[in-house]
C-alpha atoms as a PDB file:
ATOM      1  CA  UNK A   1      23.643  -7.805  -2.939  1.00  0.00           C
ATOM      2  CA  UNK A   2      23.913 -10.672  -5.680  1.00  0.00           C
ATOM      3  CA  UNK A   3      26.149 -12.175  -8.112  1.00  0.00           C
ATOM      4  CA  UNK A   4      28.535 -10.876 -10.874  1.00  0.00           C
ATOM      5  CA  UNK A   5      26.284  -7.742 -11.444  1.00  0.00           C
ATOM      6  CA  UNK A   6      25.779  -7.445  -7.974  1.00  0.00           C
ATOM      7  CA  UNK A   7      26.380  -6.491  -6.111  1.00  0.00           C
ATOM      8  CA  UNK A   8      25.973  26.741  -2.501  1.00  0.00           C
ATOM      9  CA  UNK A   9      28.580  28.963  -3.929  1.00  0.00           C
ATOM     10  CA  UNK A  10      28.885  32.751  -3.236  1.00  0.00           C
ATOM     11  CA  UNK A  11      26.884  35.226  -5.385  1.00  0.00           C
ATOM     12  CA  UNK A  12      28.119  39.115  -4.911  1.00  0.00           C
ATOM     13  CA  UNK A  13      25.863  41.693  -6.053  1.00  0.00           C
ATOM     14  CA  UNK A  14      27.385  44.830  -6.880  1.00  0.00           C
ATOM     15  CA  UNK A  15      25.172  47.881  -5.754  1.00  0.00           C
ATOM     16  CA  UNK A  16      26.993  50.882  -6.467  1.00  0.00           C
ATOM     17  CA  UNK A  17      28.001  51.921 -10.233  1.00  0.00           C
ATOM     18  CA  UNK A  18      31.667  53.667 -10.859  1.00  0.00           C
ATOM     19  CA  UNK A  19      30.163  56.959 -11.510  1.00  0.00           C
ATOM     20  CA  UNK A  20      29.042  57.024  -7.372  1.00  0.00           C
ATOM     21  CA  UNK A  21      32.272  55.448  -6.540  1.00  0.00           C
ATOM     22  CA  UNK A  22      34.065  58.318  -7.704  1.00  0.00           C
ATOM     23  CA  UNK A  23      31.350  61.024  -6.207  1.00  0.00           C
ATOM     24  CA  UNK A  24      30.165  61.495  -9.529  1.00  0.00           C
ATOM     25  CA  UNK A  25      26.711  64.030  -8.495  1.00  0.00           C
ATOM     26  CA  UNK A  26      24.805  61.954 -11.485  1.00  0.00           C
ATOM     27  CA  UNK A  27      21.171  62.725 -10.900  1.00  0.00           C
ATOM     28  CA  UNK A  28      20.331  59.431 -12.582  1.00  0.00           C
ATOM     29  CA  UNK A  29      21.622  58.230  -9.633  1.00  0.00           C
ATOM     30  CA  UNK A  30      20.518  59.646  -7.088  1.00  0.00           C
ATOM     31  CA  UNK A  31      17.330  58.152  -4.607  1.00  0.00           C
ATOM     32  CA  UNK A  32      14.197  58.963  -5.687  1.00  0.00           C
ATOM     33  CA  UNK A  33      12.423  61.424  -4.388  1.00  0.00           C
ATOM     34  CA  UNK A  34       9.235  61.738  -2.366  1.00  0.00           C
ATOM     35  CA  UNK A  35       9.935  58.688  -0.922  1.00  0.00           C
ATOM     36  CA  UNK A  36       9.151  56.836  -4.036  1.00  0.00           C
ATOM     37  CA  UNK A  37       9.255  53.014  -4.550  1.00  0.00           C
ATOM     38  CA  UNK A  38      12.195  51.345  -5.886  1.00  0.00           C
ATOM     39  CA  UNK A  39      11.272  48.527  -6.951  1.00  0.00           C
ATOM     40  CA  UNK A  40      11.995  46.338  -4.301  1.00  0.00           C
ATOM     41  CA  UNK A  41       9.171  44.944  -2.201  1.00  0.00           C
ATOM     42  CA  UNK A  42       9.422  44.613   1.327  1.00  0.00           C
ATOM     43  CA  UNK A  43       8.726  41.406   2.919  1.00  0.00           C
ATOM     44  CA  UNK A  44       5.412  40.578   3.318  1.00  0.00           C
ATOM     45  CA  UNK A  45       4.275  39.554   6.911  1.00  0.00           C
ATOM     46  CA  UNK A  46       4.998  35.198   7.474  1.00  0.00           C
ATOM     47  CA  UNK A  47       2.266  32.711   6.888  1.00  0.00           C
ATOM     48  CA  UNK A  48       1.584  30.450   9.798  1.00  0.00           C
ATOM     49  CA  UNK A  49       1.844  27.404   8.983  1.00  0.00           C
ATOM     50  CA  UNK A  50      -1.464  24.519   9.307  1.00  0.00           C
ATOM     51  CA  UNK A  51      -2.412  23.576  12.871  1.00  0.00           C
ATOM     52  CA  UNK A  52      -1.245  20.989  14.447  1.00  0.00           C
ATOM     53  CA  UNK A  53      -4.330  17.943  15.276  1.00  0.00           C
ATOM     54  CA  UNK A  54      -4.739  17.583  18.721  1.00  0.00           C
ATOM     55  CA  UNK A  55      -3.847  13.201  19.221  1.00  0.00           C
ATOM     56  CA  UNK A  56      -4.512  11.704  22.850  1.00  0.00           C
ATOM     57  CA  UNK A  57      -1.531  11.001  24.563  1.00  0.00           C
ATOM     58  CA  UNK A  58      -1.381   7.668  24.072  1.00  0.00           C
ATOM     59  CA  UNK A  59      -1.959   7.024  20.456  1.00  0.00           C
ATOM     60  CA  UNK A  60      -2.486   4.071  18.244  1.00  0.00           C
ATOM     61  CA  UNK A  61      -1.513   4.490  14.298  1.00  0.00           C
ATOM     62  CA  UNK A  62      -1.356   1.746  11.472  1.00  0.00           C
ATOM     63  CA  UNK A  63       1.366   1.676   8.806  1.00  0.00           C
ATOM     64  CA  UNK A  64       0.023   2.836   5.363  1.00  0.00           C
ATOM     65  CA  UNK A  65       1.828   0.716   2.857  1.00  0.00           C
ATOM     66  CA  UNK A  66       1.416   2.667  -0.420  1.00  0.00           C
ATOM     67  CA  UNK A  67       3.103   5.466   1.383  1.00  0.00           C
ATOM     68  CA  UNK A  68       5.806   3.216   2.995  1.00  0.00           C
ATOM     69  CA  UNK A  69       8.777   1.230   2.100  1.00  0.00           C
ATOM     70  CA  UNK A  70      12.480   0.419   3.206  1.00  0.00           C
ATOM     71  CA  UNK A  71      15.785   0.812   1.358  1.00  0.00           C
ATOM     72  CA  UNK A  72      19.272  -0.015   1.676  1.00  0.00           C
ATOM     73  CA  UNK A  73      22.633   0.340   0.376  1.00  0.00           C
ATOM     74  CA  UNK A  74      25.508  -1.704   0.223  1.00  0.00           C
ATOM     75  CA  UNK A  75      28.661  -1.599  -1.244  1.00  0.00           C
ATOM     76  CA  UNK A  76      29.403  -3.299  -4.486  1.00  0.00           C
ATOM     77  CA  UNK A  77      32.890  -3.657  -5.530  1.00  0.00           C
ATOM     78  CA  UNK A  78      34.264   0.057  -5.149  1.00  0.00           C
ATOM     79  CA  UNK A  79      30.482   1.406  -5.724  1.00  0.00           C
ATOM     80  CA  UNK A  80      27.241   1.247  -4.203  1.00  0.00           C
ATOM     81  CA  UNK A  81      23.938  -0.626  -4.696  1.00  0.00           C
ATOM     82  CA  UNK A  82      20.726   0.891  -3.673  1.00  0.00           C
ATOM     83  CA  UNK A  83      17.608  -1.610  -2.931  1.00  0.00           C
ATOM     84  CA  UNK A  84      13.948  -1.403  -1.587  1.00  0.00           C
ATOM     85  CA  UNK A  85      11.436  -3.500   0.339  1.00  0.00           C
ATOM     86  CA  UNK A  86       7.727  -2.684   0.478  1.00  0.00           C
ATOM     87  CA  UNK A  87       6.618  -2.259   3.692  1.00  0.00           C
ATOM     88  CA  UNK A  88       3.368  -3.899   3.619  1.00  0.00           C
ATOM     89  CA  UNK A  89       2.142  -3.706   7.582  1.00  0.00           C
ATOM     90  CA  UNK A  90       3.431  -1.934  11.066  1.00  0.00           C
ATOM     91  CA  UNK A  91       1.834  -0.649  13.769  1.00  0.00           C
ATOM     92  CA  UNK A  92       2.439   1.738  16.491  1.00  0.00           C
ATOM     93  CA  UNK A  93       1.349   2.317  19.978  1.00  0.00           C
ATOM     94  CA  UNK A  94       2.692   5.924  20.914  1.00  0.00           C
ATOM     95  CA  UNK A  95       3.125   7.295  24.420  1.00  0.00           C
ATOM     96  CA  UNK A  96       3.914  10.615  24.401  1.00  0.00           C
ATOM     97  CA  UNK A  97       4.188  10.932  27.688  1.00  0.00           C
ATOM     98  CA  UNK A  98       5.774   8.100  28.737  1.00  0.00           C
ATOM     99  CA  UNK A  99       7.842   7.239  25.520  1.00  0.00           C
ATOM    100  CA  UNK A 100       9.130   3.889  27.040  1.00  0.00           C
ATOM    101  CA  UNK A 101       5.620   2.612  27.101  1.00  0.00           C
ATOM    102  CA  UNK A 102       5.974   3.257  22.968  1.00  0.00           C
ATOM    103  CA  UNK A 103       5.676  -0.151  21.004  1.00  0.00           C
ATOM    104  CA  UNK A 104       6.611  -0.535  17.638  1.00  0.00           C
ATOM    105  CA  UNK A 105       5.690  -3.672  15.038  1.00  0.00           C
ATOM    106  CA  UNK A 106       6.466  -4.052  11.465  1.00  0.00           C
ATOM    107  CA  UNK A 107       7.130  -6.676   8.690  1.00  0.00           C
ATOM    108  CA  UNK A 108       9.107  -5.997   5.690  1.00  0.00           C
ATOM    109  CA  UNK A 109       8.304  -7.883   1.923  1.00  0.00           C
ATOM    110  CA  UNK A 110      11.660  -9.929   0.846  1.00  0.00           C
ATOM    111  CA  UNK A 111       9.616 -11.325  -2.416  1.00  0.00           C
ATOM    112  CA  UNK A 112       9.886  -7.884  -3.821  1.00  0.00           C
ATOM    113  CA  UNK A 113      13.050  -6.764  -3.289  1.00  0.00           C
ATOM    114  CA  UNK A 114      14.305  -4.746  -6.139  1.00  0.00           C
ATOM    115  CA  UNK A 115      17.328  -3.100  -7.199  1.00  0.00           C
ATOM    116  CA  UNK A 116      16.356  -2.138 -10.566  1.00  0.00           C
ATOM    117  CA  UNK A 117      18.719  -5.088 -12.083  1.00  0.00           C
ATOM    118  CA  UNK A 118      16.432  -8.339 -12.738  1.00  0.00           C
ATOM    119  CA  UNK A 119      18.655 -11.056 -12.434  1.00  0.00           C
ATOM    120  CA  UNK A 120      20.037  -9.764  -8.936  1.00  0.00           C
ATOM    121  CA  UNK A 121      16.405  -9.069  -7.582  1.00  0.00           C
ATOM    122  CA  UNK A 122      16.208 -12.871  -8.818  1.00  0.00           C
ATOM    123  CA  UNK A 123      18.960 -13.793  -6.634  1.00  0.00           C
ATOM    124  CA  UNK A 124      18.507 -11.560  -3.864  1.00  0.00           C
ATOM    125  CA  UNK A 125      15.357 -14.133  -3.108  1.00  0.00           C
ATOM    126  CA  UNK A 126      17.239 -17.353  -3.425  1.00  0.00           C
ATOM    127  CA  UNK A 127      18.751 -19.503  -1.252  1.00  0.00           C
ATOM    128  CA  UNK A 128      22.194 -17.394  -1.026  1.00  0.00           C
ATOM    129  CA  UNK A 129      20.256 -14.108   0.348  1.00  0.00           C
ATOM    130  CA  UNK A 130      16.555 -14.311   1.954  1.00  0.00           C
ATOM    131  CA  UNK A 131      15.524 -17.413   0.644  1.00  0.00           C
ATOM    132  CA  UNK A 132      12.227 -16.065   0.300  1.00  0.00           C
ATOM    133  CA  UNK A 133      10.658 -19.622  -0.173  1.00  0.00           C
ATOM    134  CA  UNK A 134      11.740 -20.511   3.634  1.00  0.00           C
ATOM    135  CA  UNK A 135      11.236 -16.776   4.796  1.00  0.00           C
ATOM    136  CA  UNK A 136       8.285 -15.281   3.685  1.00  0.00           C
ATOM    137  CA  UNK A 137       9.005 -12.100   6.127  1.00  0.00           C
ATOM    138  CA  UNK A 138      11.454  -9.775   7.761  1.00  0.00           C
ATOM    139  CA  UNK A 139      10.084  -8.918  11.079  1.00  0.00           C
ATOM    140  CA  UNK A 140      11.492  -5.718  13.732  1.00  0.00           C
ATOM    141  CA  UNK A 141       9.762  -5.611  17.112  1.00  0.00           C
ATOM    142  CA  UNK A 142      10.256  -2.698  19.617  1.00  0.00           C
ATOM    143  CA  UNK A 143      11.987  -3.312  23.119  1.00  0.00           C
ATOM    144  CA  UNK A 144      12.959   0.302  23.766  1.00  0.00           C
ATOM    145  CA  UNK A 145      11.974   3.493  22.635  1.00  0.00           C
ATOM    146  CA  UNK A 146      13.591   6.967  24.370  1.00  0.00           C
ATOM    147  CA  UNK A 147      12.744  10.363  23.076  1.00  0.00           C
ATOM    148  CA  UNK A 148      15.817  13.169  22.369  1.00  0.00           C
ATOM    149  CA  UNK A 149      13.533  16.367  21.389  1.00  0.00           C
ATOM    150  CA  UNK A 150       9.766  16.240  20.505  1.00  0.00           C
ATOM    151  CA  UNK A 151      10.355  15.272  16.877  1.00  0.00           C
ATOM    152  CA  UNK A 152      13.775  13.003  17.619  1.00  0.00           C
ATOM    153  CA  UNK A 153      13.238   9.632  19.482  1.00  0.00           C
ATOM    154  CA  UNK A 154      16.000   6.334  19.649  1.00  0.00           C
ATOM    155  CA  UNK A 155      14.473   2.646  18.930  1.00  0.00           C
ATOM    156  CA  UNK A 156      15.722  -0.060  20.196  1.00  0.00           C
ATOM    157  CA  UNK A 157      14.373  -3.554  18.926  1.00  0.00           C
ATOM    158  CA  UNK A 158      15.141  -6.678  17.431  1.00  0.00           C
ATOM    159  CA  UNK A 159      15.080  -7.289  14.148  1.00  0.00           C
ATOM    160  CA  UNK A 160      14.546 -10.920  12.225  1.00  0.00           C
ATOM    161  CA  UNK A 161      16.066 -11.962   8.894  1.00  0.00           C
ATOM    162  CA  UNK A 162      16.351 -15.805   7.643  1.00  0.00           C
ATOM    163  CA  UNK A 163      14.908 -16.725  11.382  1.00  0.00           C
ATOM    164  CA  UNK A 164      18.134 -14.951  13.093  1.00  0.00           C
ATOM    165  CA  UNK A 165      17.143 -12.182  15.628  1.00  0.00           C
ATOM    166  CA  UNK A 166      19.758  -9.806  16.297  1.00  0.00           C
ATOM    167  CA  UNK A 167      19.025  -5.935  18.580  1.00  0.00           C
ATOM    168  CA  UNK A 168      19.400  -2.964  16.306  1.00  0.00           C
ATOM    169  CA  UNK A 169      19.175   0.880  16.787  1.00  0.00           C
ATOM    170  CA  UNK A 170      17.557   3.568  15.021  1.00  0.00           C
ATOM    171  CA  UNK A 171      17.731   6.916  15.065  1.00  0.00           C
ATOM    172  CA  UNK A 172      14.194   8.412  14.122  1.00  0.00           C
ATOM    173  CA  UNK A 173      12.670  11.488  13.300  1.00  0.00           C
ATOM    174  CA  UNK A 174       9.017  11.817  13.656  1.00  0.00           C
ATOM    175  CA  UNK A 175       7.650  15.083  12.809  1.00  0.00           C
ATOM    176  CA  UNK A 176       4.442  16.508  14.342  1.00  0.00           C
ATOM    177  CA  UNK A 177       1.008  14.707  12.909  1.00  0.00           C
ATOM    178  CA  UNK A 178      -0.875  16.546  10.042  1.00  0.00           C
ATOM    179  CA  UNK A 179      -4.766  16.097   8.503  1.00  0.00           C
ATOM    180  CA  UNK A 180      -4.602  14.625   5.161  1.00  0.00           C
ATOM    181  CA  UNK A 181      -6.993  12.270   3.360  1.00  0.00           C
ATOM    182  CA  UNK A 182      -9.629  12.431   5.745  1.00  0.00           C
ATOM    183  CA  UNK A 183      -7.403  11.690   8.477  1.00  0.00           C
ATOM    184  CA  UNK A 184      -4.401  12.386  10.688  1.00  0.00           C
ATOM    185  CA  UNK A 185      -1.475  11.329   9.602  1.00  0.00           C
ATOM    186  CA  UNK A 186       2.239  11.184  10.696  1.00  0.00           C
ATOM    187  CA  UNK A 187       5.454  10.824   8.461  1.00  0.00           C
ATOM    188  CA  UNK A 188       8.613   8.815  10.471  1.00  0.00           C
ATOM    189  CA  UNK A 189      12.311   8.235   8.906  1.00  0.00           C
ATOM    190  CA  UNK A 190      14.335   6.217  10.722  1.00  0.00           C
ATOM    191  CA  UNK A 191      17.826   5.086   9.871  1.00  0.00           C
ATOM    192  CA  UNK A 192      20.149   1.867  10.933  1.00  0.00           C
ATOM    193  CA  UNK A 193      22.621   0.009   9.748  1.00  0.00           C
ATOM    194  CA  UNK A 194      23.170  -3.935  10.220  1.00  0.00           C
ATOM    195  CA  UNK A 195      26.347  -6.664   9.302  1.00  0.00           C
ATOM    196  CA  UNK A 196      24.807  -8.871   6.910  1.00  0.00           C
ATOM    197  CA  UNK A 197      26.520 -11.721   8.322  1.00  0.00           C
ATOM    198  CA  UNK A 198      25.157 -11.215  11.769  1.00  0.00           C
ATOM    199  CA  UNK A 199      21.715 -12.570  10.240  1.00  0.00           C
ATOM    200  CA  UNK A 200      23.306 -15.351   7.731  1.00  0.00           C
ATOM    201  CA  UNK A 201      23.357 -13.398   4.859  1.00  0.00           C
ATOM    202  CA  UNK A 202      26.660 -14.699   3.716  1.00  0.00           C
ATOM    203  CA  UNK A 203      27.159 -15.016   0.159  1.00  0.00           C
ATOM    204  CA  UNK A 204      30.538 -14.038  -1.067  1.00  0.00           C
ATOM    205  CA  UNK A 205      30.884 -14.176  -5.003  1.00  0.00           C
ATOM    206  CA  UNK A 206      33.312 -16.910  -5.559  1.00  0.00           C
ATOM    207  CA  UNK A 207      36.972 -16.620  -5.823  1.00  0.00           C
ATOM    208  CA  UNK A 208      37.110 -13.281  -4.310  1.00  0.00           C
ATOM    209  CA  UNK A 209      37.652 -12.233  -0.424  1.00  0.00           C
ATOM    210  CA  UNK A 210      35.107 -11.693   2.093  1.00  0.00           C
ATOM    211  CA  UNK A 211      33.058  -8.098   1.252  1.00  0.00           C
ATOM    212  CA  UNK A 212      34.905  -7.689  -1.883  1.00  0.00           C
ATOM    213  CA  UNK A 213      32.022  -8.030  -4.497  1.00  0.00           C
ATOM    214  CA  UNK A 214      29.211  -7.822  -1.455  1.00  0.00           C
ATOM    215  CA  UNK A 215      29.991  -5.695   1.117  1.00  0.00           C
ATOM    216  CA  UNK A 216      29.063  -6.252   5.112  1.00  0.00           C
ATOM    217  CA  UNK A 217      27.571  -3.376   6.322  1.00  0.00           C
ATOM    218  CA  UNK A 218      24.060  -2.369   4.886  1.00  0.00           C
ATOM    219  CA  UNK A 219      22.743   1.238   5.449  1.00  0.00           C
ATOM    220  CA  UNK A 220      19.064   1.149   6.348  1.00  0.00           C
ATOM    221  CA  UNK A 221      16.467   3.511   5.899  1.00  0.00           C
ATOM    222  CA  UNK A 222      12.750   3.369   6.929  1.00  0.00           C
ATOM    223  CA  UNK A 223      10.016   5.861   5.244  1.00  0.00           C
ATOM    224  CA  UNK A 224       6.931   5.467   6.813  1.00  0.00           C
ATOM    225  CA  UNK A 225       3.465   7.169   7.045  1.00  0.00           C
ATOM    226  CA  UNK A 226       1.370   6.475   9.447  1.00  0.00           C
ATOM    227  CA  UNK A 227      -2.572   6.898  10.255  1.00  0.00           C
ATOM    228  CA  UNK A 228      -3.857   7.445  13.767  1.00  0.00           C
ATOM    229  CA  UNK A 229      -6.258   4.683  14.551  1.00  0.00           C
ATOM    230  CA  UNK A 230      -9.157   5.358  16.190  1.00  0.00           C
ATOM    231  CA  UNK A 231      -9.581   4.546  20.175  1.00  0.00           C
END
């Protein structure tokens, strides 16, 4: 989003030669005998994989921001831009048993938005986009959480851009917790997608139609890891 520089394939092994094709009696090709290797290992017994931390039921876990961040695409012109926020704080209170009782809490970064092009990043946080001197933060709260399998949950929540609160969805997948660092840890993706215009984000480049240069619909993706709090 900004101005004019804006925004597997079938392998066939063959395993018989011509001469056995035609019933040639080639001892060269015949099995070895005594029951003699050939060659090919047999599959050696699965490794389990680590065990699983035991976490209370109700769980409290704090966003780790060097392990976090947000991105989004958009379409530019008849391609796509790709952007990311840091992620800098979020917490989560978990229920497992009772998964409405979850509550979710997180602020996104606007002042470093980046797309990898300078002079968009530079616009990104003017007035035209997130006007990042007026709104220091990008806020999502939790009003609904329901659980689909025991990694695969639905959020409902409202999120808050430019001081404009609007109810999103997410889809998220949350698989189980691991030890790591001294601690236990959980990795979350969660995906969305939002109307820019529905939070103010309006900017069209001039002289063009609406979502010609900038298009509407952003594709959101959270990465988060988390780290179970102590009670």
């Amino acid at each position: 989003m900004a101005s004019a520089g804006w925004p597997s394939a079938a392998i066939v092994f063959v395993a018989a030669s011509a001469a056995l094709a035609c019933g040639a009696r080639d001892e060269a090709q015949a099995p070895p005998a005594g029951g003699a290797s050939t060659g090919v290992a047999a599959p050696g017994p699965t490794q389990p994989g680590p065990p699983v931390p035991v976490v209370p039921a109700v769980s409290r876990w704090a966003l780790d921001p060097e392990n976090s961040s947000v991105s989004f695409v958009c379409n530019h012109v008849r391609s796509k831009v790709r952007g990311l926020f840091p992620l800098p704080a979020g917490t989560v209170v978990l229920d497992e048993d009772h998964p409405a009782n979850t509550r979710i809490e997180a602020t996104i970064d606007p002042h470093h938005v980046t797309t990898g092009v300078e002079e968009r990043d530079t616009h990104l946080k003017g007035p035209d986009f997130f006007d990042v001197a007026r709104f220091p933060t990008i806020r999502f709260a939790s009003t609904g959480v329901t659980r689909a399998s025991a990694t695969a949950y639905t959020v409902i929540g409202e999120l808050t851009i430019l001081g404009t609160t609007r109810a999103v969805t997410l889809a998220v997948t949350a698989p189980p917790p691991f030890e790591h660092a001294g601690g236990i840890r959980r990795g979350i993706e969660a995906t969305t997608s939002i109307n820019r215009k529905d939070f103010g984000l309006a900017w069209e480049f001039p002289g063009e139609g609406p979502g010609v240069v900038v298009g509407d619909d952003i594709g959101i993706t959270v990465n988060a890891e988390l780290v179970l709090q102590p009670d």
